[in-house]
C-alpha atoms as a PDB file:
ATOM      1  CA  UNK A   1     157.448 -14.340  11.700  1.00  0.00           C
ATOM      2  CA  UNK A   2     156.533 -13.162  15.326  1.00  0.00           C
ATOM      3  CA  UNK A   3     159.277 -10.776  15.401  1.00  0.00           C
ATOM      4  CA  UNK A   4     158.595  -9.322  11.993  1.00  0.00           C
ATOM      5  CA  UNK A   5     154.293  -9.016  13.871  1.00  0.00           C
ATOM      6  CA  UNK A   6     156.196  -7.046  17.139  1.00  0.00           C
ATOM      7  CA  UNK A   7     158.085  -5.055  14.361  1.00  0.00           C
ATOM      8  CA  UNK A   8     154.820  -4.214  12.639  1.00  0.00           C
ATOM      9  CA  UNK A   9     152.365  -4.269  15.297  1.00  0.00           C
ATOM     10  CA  UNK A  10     154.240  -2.399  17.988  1.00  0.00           C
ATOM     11  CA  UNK A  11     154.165   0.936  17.039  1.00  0.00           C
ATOM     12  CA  UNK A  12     150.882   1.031  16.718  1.00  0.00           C
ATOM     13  CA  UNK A  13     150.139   0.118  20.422  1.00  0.00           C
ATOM     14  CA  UNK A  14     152.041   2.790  21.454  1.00  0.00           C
ATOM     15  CA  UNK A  15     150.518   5.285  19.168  1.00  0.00           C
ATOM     16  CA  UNK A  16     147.256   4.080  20.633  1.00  0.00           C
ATOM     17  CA  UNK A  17     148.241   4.193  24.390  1.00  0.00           C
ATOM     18  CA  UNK A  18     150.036   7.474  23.786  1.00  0.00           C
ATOM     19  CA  UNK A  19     146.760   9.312  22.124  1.00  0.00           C
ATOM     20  CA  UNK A  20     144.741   8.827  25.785  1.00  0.00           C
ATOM     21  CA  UNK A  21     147.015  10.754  27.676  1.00  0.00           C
ATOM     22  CA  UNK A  22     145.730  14.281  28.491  1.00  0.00           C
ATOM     23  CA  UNK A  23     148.357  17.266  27.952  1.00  0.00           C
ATOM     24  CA  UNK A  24     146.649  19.202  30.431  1.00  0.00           C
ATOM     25  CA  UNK A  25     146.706  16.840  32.794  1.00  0.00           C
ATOM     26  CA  UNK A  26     150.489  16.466  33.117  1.00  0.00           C
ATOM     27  CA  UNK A  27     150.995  20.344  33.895  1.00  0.00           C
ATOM     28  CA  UNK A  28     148.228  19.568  36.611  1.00  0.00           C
ATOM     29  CA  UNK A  29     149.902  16.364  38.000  1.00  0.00           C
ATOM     30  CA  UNK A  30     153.357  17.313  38.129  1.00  0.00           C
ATOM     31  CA  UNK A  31     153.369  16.863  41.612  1.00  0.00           C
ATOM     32  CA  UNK A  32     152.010  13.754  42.005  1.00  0.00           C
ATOM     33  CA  UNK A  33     154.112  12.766  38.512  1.00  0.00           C
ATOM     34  CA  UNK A  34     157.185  13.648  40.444  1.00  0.00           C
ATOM     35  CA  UNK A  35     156.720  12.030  43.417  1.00  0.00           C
ATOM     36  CA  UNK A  36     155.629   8.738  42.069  1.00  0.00           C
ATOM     37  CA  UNK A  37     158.373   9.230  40.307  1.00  0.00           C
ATOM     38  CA  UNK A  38     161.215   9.270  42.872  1.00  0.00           C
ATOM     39  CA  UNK A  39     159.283   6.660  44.503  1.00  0.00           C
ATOM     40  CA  UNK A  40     159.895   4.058  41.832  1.00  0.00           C
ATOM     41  CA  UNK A  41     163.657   5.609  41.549  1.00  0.00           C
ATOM     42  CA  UNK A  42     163.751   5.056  45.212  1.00  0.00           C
ATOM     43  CA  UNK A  43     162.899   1.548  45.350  1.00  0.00           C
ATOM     44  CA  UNK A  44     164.931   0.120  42.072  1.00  0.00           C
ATOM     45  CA  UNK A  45     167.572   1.551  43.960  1.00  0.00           C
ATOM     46  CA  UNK A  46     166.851  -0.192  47.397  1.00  0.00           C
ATOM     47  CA  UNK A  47     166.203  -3.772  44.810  1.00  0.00           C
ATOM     48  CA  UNK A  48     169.198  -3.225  42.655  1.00  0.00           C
ATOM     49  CA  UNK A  49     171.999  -1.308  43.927  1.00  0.00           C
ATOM     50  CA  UNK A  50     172.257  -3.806  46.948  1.00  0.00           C
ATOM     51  CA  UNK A  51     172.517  -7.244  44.556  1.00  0.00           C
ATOM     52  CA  UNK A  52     174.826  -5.922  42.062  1.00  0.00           C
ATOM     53  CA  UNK A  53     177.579  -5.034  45.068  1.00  0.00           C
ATOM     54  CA  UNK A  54     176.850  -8.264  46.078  1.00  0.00           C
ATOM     55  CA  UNK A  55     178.112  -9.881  42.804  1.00  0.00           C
ATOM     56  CA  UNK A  56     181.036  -7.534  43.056  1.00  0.00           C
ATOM     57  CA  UNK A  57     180.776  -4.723  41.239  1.00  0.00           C
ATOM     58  CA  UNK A  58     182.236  -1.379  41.905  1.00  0.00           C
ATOM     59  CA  UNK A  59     180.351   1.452  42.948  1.00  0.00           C
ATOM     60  CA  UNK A  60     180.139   2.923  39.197  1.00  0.00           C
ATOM     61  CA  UNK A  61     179.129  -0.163  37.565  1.00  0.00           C
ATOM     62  CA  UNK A  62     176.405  -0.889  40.572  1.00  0.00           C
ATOM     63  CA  UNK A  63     175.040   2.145  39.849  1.00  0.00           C
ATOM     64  CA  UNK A  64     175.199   1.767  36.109  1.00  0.00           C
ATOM     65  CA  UNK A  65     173.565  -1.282  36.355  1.00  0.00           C
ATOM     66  CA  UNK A  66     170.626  -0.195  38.692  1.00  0.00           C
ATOM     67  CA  UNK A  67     169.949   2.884  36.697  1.00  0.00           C
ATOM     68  CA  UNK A  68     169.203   0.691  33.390  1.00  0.00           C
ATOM     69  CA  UNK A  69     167.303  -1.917  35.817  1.00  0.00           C
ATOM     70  CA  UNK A  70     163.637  -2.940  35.468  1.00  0.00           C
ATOM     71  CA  UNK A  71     162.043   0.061  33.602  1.00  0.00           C
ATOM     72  CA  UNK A  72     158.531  -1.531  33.093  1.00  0.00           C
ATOM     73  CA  UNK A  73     158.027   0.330  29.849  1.00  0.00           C
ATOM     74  CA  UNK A  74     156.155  -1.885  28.538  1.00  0.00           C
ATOM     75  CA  UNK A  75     154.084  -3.910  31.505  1.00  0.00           C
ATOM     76  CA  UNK A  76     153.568  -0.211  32.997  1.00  0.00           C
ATOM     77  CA  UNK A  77     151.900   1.020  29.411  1.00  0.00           C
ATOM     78  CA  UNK A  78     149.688  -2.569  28.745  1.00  0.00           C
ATOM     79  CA  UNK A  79     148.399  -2.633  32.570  1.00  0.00           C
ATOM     80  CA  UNK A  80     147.560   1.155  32.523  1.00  0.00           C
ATOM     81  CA  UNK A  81     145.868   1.028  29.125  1.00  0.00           C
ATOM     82  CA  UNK A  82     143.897  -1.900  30.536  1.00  0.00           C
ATOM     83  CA  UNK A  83     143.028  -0.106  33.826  1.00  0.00           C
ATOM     84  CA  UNK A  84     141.765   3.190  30.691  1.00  0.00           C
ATOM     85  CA  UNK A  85     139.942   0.993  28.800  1.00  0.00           C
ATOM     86  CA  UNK A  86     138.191  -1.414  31.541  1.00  0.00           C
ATOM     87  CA  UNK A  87     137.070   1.901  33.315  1.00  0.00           C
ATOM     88  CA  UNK A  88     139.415   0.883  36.802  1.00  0.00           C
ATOM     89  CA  UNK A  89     141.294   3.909  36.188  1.00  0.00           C
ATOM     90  CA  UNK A  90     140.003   7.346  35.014  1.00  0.00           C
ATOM     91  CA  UNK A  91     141.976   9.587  31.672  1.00  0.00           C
ATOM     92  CA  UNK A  92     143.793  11.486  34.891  1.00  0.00           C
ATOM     93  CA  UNK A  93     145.369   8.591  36.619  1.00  0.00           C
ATOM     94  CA  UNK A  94     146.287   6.886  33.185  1.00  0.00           C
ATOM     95  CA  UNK A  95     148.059   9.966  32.205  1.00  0.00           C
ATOM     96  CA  UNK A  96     149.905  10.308  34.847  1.00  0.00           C
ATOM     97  CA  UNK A  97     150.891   6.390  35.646  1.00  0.00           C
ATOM     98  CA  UNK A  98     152.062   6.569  31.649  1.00  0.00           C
ATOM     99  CA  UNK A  99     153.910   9.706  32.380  1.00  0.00           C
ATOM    100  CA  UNK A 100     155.700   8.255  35.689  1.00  0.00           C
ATOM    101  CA  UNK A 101     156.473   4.777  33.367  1.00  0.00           C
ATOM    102  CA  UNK A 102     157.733   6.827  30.147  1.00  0.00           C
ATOM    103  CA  UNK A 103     160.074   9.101  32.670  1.00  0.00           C
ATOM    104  CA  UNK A 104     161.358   6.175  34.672  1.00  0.00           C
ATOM    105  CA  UNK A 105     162.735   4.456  31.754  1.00  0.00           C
ATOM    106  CA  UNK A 106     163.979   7.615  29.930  1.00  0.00           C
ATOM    107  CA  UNK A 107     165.269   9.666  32.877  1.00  0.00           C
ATOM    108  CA  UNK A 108     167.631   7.033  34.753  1.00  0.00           C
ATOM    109  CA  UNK A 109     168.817   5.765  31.170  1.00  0.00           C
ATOM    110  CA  UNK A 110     170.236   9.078  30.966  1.00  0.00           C
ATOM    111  CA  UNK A 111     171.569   9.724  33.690  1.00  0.00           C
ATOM    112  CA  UNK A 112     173.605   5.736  33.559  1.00  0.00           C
ATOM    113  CA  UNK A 113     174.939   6.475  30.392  1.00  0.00           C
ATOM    114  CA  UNK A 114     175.729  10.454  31.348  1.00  0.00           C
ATOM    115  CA  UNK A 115     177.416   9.622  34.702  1.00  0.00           C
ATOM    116  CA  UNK A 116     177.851   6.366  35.470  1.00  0.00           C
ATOM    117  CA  UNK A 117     178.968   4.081  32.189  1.00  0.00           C
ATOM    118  CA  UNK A 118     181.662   1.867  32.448  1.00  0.00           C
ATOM    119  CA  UNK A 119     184.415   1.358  30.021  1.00  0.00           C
ATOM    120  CA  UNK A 120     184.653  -1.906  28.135  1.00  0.00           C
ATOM    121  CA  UNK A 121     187.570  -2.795  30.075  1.00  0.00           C
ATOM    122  CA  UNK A 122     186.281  -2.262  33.747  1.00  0.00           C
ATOM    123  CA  UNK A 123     183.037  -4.731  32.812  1.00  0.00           C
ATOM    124  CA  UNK A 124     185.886  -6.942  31.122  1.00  0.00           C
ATOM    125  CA  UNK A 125     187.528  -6.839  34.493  1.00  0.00           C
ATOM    126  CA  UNK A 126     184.493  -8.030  36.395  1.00  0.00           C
ATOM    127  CA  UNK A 127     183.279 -10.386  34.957  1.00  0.00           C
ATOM    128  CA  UNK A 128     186.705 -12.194  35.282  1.00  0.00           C
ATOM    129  CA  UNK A 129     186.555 -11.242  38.972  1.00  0.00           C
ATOM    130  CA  UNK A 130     182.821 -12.806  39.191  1.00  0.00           C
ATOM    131  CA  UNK A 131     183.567 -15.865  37.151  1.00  0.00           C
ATOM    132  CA  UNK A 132     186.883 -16.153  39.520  1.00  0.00           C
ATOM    133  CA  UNK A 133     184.911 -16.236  42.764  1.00  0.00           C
ATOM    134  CA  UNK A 134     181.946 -17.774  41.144  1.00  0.00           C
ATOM    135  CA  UNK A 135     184.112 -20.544  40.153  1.00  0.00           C
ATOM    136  CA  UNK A 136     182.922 -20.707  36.521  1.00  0.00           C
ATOM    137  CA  UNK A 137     185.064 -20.403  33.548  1.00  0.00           C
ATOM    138  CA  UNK A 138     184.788 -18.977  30.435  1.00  0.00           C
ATOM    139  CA  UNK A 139     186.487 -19.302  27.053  1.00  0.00           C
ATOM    140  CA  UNK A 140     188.351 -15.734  27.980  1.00  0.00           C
ATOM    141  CA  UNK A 141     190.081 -17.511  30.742  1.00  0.00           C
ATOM    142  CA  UNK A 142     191.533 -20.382  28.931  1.00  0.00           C
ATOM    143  CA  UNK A 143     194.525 -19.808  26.555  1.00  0.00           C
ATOM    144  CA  UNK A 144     195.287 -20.654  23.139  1.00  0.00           C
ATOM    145  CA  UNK A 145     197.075 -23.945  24.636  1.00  0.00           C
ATOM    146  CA  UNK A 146     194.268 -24.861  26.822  1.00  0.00           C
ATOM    147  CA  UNK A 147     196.027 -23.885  30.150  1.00  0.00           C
ATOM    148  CA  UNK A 148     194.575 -21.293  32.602  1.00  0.00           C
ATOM    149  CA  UNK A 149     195.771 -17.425  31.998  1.00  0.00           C
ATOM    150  CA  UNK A 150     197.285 -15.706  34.430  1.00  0.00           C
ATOM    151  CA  UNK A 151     196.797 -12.329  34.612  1.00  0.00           C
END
């Protein structure tokens, strides 16, 4: 039942949220759009990038992984439609905090799966490496006669 309501109600939110923003404004703010922008690029990257080498992954799948990180789509939209509506923020800064949200999720998804996607066999690869140093097994690393595999 509640997924069927977020199926249903969903769209509509983002119909709503979408109908405030101000076209002219976004020629206007491109600037500011932009560098808020590279900001929030800046610092997944900084967050990110530097855990998933930790849990040994290669350079590709690091970056893979921090590009689809921690988008905000939705927590970005809600609190800037609540800033709109309770008057904190005026039609020109909601326009352009939606645009900066919308572009950080669509604009690094991109780019991940342009650039930087792994093949099946590479993510395959670590997380036997991860489970190996983690300790932790899996059914993947137990064969058909219960013994470890040895690969």
């Amino acid at each position: 039942m509640r997924s069927i309501a977020f199926a249903i109600f969903t769209p509509f939110y983002f119909i709503k949220a979408g109908l405030y923003v101000s076209l002219p404004v976004l020629w206007t703010g491109l600037g500011i759009i932009g560098a808020l922008l590279l900001v929030k690029m800046i610092t997944k990257l900084v967050g990110v990038f530097p855990l998933a080498r930790m849990h040994y992954m290669g350079m590709r799948e690091a970056s893979y992984t921090t590009l689809l990180m921690a988008t905000g789509l939705t927590f970005g939209t809600i609190s800037a439609l609540f800033g709109f509506q309770n008057k904190i923020i005026d039609q020109r800064q909601y326009t352009i905090l939606v645009s900066v949200v919308i572009l950080s999720a669509f604009i690094p998804t991109l780019i991940a799966q342009k650039f930087f996607q792994p093949s099946v066999e590479a993510m395959h690869a670590w997380g036997r490496l991860y489970r190996k140093r983690m300790r932790v097994l899996s059914v993947e690393d137990v064969g058909d006669n219960g013994d470890m595999k040895n690969e």
